[in-house]
PDB file of N, CA and C in Angstrom:
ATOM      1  N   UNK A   1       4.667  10.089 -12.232  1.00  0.00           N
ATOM      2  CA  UNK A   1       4.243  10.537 -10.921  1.00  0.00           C
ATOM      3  C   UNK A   1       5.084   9.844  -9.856  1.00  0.00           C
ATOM      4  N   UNK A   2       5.591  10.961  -8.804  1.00  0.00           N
ATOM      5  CA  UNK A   2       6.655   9.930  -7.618  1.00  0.00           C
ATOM      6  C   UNK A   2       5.694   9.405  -6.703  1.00  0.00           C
ATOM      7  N   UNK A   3       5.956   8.675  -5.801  1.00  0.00           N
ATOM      8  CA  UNK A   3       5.317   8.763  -4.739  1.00  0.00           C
ATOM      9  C   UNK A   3       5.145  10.091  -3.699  1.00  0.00           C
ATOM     10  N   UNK A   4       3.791  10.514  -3.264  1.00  0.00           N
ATOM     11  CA  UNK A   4       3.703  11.753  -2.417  1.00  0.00           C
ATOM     12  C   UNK A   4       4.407  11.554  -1.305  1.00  0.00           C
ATOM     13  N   UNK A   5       4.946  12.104  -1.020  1.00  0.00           N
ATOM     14  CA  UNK A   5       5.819  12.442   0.551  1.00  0.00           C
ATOM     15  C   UNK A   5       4.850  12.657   1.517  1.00  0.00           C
ATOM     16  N   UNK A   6       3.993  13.503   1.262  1.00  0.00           N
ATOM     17  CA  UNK A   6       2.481  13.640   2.146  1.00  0.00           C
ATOM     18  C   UNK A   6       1.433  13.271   1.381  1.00  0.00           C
ATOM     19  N   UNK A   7       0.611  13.083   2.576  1.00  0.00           N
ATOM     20  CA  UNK A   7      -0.878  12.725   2.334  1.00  0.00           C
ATOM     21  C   UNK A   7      -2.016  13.795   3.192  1.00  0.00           C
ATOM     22  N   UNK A   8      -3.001  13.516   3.175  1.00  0.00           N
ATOM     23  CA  UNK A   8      -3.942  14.233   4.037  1.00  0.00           C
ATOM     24  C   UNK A   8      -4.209  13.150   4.768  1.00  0.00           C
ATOM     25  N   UNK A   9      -4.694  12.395   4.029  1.00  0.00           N
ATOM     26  CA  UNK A   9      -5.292  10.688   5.075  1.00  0.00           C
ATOM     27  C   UNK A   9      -4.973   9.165   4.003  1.00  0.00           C
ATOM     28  N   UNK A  10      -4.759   8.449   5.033  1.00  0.00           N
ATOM     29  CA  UNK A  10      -4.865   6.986   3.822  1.00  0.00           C
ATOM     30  C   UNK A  10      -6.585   6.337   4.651  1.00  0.00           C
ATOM     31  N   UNK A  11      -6.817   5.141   3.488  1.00  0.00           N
ATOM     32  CA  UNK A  11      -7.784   4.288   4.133  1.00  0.00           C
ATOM     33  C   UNK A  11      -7.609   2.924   3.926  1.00  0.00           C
ATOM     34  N   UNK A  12      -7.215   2.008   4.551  1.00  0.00           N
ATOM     35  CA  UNK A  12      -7.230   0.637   4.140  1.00  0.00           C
ATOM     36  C   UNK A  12      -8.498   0.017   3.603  1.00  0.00           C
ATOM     37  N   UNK A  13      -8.419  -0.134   1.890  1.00  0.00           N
ATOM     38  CA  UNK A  13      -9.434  -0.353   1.270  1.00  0.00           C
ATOM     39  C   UNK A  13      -9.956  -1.873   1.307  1.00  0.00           C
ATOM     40  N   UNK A  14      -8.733  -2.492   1.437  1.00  0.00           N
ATOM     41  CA  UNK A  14      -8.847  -3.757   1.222  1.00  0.00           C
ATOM     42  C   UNK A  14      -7.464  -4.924   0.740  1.00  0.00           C
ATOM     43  N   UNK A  15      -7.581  -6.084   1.217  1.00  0.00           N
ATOM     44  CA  UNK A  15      -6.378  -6.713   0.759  1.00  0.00           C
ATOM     45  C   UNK A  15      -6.639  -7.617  -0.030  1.00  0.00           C
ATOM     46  N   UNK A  16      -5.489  -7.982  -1.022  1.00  0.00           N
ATOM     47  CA  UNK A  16      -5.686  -9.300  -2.061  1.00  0.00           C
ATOM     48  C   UNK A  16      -6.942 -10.587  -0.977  1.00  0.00           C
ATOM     49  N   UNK A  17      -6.429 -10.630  -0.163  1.00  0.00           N
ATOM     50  CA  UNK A  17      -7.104 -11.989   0.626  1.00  0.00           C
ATOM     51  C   UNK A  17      -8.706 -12.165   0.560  1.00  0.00           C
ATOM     52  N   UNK A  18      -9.530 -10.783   0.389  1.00  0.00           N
ATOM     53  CA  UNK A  18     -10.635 -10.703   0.050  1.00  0.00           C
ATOM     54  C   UNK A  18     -11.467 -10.262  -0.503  1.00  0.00           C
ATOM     55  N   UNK A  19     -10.988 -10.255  -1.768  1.00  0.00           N
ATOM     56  CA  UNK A  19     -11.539  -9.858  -2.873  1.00  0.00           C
ATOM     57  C   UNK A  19     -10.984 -10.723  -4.379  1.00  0.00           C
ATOM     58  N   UNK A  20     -12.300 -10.438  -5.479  1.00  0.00           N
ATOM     59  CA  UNK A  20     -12.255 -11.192  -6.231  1.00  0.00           C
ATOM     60  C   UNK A  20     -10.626 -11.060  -7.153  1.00  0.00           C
ATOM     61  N   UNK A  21     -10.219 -11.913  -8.141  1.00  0.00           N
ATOM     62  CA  UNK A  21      -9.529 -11.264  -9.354  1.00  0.00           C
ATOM     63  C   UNK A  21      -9.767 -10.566 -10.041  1.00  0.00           C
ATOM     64  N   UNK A  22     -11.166  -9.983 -10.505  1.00  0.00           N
ATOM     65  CA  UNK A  22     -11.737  -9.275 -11.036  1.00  0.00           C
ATOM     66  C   UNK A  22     -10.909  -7.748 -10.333  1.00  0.00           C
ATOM     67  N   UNK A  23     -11.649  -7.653  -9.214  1.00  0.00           N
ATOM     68  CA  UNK A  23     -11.271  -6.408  -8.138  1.00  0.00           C
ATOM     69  C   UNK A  23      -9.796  -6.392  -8.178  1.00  0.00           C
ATOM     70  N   UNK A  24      -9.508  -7.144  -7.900  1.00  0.00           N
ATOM     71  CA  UNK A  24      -7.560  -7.033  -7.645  1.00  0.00           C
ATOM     72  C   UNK A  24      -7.563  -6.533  -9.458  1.00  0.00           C
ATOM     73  N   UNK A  25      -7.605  -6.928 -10.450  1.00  0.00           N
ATOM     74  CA  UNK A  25      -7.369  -6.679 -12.011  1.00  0.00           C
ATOM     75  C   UNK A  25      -7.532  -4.898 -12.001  1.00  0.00           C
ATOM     76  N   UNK A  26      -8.731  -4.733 -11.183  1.00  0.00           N
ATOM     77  CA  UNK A  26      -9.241  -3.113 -11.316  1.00  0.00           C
ATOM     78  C   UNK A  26      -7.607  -2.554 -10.793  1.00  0.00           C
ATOM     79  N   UNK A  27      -7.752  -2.982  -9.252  1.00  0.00           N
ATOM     80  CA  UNK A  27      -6.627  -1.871  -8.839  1.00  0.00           C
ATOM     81  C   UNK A  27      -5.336  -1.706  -8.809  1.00  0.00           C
ATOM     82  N   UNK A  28      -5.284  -2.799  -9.637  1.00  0.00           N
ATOM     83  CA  UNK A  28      -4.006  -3.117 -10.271  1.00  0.00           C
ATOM     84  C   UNK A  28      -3.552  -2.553 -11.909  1.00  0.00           C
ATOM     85  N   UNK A  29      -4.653  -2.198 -12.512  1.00  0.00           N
ATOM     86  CA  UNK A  29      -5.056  -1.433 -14.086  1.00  0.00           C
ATOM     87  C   UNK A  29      -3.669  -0.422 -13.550  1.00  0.00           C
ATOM     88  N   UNK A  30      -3.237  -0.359 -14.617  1.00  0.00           N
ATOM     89  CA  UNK A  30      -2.245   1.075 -14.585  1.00  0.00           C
ATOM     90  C   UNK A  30      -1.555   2.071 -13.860  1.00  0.00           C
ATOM     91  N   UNK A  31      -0.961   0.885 -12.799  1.00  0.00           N
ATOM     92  CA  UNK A  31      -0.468   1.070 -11.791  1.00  0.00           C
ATOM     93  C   UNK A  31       1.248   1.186 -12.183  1.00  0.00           C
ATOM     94  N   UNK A  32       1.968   2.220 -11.008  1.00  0.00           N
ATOM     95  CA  UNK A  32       3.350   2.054 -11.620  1.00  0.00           C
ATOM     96  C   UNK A  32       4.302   1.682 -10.345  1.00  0.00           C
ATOM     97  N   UNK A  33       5.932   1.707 -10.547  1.00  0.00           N
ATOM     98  CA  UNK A  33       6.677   1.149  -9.243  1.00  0.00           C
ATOM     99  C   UNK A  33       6.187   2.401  -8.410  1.00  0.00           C
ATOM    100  N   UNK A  34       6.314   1.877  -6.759  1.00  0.00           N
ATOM    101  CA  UNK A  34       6.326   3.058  -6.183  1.00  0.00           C
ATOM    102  C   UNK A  34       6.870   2.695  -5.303  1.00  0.00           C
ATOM    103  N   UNK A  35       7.801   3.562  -4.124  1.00  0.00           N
ATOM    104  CA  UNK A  35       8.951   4.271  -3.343  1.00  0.00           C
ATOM    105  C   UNK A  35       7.564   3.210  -1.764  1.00  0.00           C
ATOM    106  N   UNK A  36       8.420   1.804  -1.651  1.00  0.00           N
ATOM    107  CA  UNK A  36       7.834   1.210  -0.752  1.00  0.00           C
ATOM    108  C   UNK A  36       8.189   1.862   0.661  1.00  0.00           C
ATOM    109  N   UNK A  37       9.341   2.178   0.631  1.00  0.00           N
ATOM    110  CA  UNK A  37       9.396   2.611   1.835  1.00  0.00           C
ATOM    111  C   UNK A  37       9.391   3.712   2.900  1.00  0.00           C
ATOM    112  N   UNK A  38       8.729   5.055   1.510  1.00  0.00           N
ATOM    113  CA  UNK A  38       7.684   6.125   1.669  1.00  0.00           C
ATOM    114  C   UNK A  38       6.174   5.820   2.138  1.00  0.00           C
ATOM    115  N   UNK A  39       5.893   4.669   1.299  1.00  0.00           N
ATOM    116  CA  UNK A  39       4.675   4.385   1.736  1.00  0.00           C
ATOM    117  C   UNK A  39       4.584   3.389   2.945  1.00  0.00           C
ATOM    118  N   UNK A  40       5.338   3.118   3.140  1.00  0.00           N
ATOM    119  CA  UNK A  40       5.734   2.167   4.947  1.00  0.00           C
ATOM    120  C   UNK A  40       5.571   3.410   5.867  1.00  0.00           C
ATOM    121  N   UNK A  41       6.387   4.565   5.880  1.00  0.00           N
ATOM    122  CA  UNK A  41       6.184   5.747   6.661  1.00  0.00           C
ATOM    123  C   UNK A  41       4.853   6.793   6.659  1.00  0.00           C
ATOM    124  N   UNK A  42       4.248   6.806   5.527  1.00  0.00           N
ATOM    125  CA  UNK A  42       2.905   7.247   5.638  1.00  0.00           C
ATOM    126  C   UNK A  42       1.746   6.359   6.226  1.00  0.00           C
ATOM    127  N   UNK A  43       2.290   4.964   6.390  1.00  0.00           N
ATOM    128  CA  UNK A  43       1.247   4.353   6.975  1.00  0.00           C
ATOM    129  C   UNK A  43       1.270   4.179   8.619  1.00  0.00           C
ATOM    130  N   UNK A  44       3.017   4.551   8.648  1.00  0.00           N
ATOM    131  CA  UNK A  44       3.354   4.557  10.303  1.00  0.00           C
ATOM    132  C   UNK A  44       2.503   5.624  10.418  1.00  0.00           C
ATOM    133  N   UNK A  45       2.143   7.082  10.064  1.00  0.00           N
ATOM    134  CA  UNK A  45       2.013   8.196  10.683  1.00  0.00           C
ATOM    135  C   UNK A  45       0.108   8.083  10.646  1.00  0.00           C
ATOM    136  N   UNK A  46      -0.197   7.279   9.867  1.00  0.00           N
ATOM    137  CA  UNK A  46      -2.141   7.544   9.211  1.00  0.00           C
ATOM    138  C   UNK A  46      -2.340   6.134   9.924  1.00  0.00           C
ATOM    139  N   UNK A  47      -1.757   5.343   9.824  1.00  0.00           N
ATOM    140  CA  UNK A  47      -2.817   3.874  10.149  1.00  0.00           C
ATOM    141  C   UNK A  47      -1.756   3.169  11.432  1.00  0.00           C
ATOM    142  N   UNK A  48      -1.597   3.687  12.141  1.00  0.00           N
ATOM    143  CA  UNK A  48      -0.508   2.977  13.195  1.00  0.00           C
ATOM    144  C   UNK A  48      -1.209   1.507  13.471  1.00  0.00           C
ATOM    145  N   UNK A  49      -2.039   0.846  13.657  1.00  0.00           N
ATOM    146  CA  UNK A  49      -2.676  -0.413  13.676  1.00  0.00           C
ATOM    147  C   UNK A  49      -2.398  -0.826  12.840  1.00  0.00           C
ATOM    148  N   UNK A  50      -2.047  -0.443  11.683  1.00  0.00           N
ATOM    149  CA  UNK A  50      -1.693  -1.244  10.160  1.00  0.00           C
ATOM    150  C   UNK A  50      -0.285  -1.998  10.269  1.00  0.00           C
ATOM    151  N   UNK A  51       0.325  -0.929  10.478  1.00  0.00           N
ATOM    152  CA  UNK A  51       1.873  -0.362  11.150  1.00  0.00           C
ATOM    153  C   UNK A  51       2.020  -1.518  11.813  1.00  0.00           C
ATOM    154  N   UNK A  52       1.387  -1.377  13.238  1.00  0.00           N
ATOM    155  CA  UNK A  52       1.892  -2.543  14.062  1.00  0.00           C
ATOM    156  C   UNK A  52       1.558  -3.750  14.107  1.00  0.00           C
ATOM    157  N   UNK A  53      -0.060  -4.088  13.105  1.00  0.00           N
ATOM    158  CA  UNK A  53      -0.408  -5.575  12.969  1.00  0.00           C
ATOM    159  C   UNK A  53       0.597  -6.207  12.084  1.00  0.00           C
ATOM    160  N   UNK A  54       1.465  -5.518  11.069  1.00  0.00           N
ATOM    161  CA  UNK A  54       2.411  -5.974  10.065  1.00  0.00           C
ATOM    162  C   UNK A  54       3.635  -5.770  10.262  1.00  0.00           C
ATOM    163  N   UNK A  55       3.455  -5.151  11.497  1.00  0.00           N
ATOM    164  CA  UNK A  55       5.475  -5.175  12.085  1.00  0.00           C
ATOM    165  C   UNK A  55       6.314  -4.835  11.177  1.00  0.00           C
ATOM    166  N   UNK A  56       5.725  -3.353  10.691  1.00  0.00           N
ATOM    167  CA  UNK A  56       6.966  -2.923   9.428  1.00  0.00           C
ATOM    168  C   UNK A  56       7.932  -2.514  10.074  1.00  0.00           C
ATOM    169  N   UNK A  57       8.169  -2.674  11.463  1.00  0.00           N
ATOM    170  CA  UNK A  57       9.189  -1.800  12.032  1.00  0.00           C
ATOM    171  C   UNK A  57      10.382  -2.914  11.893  1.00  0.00           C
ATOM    172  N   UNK A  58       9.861  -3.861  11.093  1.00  0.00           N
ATOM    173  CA  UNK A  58      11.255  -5.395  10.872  1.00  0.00           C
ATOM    174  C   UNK A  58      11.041  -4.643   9.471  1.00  0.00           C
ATOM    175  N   UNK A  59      12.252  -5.771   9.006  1.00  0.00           N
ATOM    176  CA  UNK A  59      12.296  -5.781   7.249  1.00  0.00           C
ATOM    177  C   UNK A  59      11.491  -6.448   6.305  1.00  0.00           C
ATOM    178  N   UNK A  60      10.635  -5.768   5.439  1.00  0.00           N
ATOM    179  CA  UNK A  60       9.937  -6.409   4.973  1.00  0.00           C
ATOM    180  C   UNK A  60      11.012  -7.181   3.205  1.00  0.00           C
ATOM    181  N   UNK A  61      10.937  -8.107   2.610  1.00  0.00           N
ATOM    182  CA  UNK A  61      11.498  -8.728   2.004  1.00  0.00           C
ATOM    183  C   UNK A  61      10.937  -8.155   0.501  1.00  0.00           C
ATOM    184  N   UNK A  62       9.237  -7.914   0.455  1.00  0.00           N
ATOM    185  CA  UNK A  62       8.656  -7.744  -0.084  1.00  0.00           C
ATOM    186  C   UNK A  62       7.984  -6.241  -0.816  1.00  0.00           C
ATOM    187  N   UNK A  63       8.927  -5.659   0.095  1.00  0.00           N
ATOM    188  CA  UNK A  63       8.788  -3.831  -0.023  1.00  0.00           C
ATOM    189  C   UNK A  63       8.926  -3.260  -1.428  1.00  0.00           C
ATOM    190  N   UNK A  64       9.670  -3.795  -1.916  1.00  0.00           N
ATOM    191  CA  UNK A  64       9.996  -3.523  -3.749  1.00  0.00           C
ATOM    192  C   UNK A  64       9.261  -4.225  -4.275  1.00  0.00           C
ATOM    193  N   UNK A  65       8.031  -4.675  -4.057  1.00  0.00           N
ATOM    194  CA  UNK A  65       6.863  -4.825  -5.056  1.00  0.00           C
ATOM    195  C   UNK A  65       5.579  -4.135  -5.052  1.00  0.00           C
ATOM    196  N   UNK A  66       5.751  -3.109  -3.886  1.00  0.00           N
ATOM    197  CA  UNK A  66       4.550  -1.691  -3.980  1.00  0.00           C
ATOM    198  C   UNK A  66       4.788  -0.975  -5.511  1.00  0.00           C
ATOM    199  N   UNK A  67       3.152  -0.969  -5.778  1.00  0.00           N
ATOM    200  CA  UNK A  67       3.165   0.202  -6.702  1.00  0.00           C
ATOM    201  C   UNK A  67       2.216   1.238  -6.203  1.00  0.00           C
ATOM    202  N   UNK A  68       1.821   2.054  -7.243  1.00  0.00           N
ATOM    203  CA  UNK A  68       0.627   3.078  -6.856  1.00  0.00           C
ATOM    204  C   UNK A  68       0.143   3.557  -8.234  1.00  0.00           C
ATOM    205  N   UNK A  69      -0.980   4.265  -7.860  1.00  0.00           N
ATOM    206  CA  UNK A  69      -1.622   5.156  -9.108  1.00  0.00           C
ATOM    207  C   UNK A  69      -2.625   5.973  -8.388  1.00  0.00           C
ATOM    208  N   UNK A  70      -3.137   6.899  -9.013  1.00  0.00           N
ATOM    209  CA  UNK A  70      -3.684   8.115  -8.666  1.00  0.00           C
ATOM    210  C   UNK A  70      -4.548   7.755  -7.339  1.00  0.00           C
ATOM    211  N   UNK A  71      -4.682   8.030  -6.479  1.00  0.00           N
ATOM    212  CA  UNK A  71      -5.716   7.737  -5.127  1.00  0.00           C
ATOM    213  C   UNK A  71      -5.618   6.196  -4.997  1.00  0.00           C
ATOM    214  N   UNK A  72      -4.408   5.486  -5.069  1.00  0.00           N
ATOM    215  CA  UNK A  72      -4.169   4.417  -4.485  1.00  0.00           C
ATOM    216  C   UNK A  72      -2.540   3.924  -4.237  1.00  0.00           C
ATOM    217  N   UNK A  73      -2.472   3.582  -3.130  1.00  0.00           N
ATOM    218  CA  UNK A  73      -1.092   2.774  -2.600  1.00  0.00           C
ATOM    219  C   UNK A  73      -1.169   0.943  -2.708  1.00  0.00           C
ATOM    220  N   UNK A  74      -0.371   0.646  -3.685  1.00  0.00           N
ATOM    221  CA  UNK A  74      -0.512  -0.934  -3.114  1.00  0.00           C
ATOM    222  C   UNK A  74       0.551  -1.695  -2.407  1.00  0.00           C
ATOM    223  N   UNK A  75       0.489  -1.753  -1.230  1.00  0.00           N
ATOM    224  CA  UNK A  75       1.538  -2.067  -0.014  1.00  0.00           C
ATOM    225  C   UNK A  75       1.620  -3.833  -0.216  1.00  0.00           C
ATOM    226  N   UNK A  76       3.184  -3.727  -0.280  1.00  0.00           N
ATOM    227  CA  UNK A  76       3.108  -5.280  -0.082  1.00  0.00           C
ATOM    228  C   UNK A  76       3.588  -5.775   0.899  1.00  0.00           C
ATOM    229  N   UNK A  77       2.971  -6.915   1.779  1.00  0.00           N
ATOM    230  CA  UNK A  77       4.097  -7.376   2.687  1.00  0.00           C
ATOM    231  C   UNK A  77       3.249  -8.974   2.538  1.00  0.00           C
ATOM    232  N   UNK A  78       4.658  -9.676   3.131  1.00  0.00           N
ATOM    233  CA  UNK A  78       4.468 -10.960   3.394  1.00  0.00           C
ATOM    234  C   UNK A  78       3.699 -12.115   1.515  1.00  0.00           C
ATOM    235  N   UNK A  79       3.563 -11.205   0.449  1.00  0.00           N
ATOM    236  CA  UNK A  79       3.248 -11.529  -0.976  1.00  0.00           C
ATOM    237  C   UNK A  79       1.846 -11.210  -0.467  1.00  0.00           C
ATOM    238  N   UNK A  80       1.338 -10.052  -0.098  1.00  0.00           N
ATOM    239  CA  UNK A  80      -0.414  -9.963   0.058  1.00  0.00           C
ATOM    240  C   UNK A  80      -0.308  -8.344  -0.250  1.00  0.00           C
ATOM    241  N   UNK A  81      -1.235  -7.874  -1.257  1.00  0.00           N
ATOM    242  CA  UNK A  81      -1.313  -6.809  -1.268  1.00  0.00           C
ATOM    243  C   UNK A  81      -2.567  -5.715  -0.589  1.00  0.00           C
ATOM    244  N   UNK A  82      -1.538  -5.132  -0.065  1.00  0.00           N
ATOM    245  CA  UNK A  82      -2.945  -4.160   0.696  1.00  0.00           C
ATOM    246  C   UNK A  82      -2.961  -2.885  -0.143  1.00  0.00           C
ATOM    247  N   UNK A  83      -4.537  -2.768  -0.620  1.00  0.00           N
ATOM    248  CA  UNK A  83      -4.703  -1.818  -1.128  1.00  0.00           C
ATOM    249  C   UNK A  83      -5.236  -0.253   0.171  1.00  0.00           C
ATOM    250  N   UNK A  84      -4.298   0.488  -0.397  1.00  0.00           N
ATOM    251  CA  UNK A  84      -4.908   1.792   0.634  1.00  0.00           C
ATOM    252  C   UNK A  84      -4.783   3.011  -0.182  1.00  0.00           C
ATOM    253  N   UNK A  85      -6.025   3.883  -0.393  1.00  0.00           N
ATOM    254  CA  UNK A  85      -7.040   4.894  -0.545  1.00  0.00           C
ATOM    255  C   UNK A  85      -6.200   6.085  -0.437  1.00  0.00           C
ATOM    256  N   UNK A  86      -6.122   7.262  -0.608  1.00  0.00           N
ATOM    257  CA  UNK A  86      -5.358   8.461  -0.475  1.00  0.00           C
ATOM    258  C   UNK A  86      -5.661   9.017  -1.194  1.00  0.00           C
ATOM    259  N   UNK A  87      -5.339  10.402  -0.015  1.00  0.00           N
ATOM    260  CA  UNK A  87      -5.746  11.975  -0.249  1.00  0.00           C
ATOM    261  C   UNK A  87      -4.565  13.042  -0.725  1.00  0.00           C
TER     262      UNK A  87
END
């Protein structure tokens, strides 16, 4: 599966920072590489607050360690993963 080019909507589910290992283990289960900097642009266009609290409009260092799997994006920046939801 590539990464979608479109979405209908994302949701910021949650980030590594607050939640258990348990939870991070779930949404991390069978996850594959995914196209970080597709998912940098779907988050400019769905979550612009996301966008601009994380200043993807710099370089993130950390962009080639997003993956995804079916109804989830896992965005990395700064070594923290944000999990976000999709349609």
């Amino acid at each position: 599966m590539k990464t979608p080019k479109t979405v209908i909507n994302l949701e910021l589910e949650n980030s590594c920072e607050t939640i258990s290992i348990r939870k991070w283990n779930n949404y991390m289960e069978d996850t594959t590489k995914a196209n970080g900097a597709r998912i940098r642009n779907l988050i400019k266009n769905h979550l612009p607050d996301l966008y601009a609290s994380l200043a993807l409009n710099f370089y993130n260092p950390y962009e080639k360690n997003c993956v995804k799997k079916k109804g989830l994006f896992v965005y990395v920046h700064s070594a923290i993963e944000y999990f976000i939801k999709y349609n």
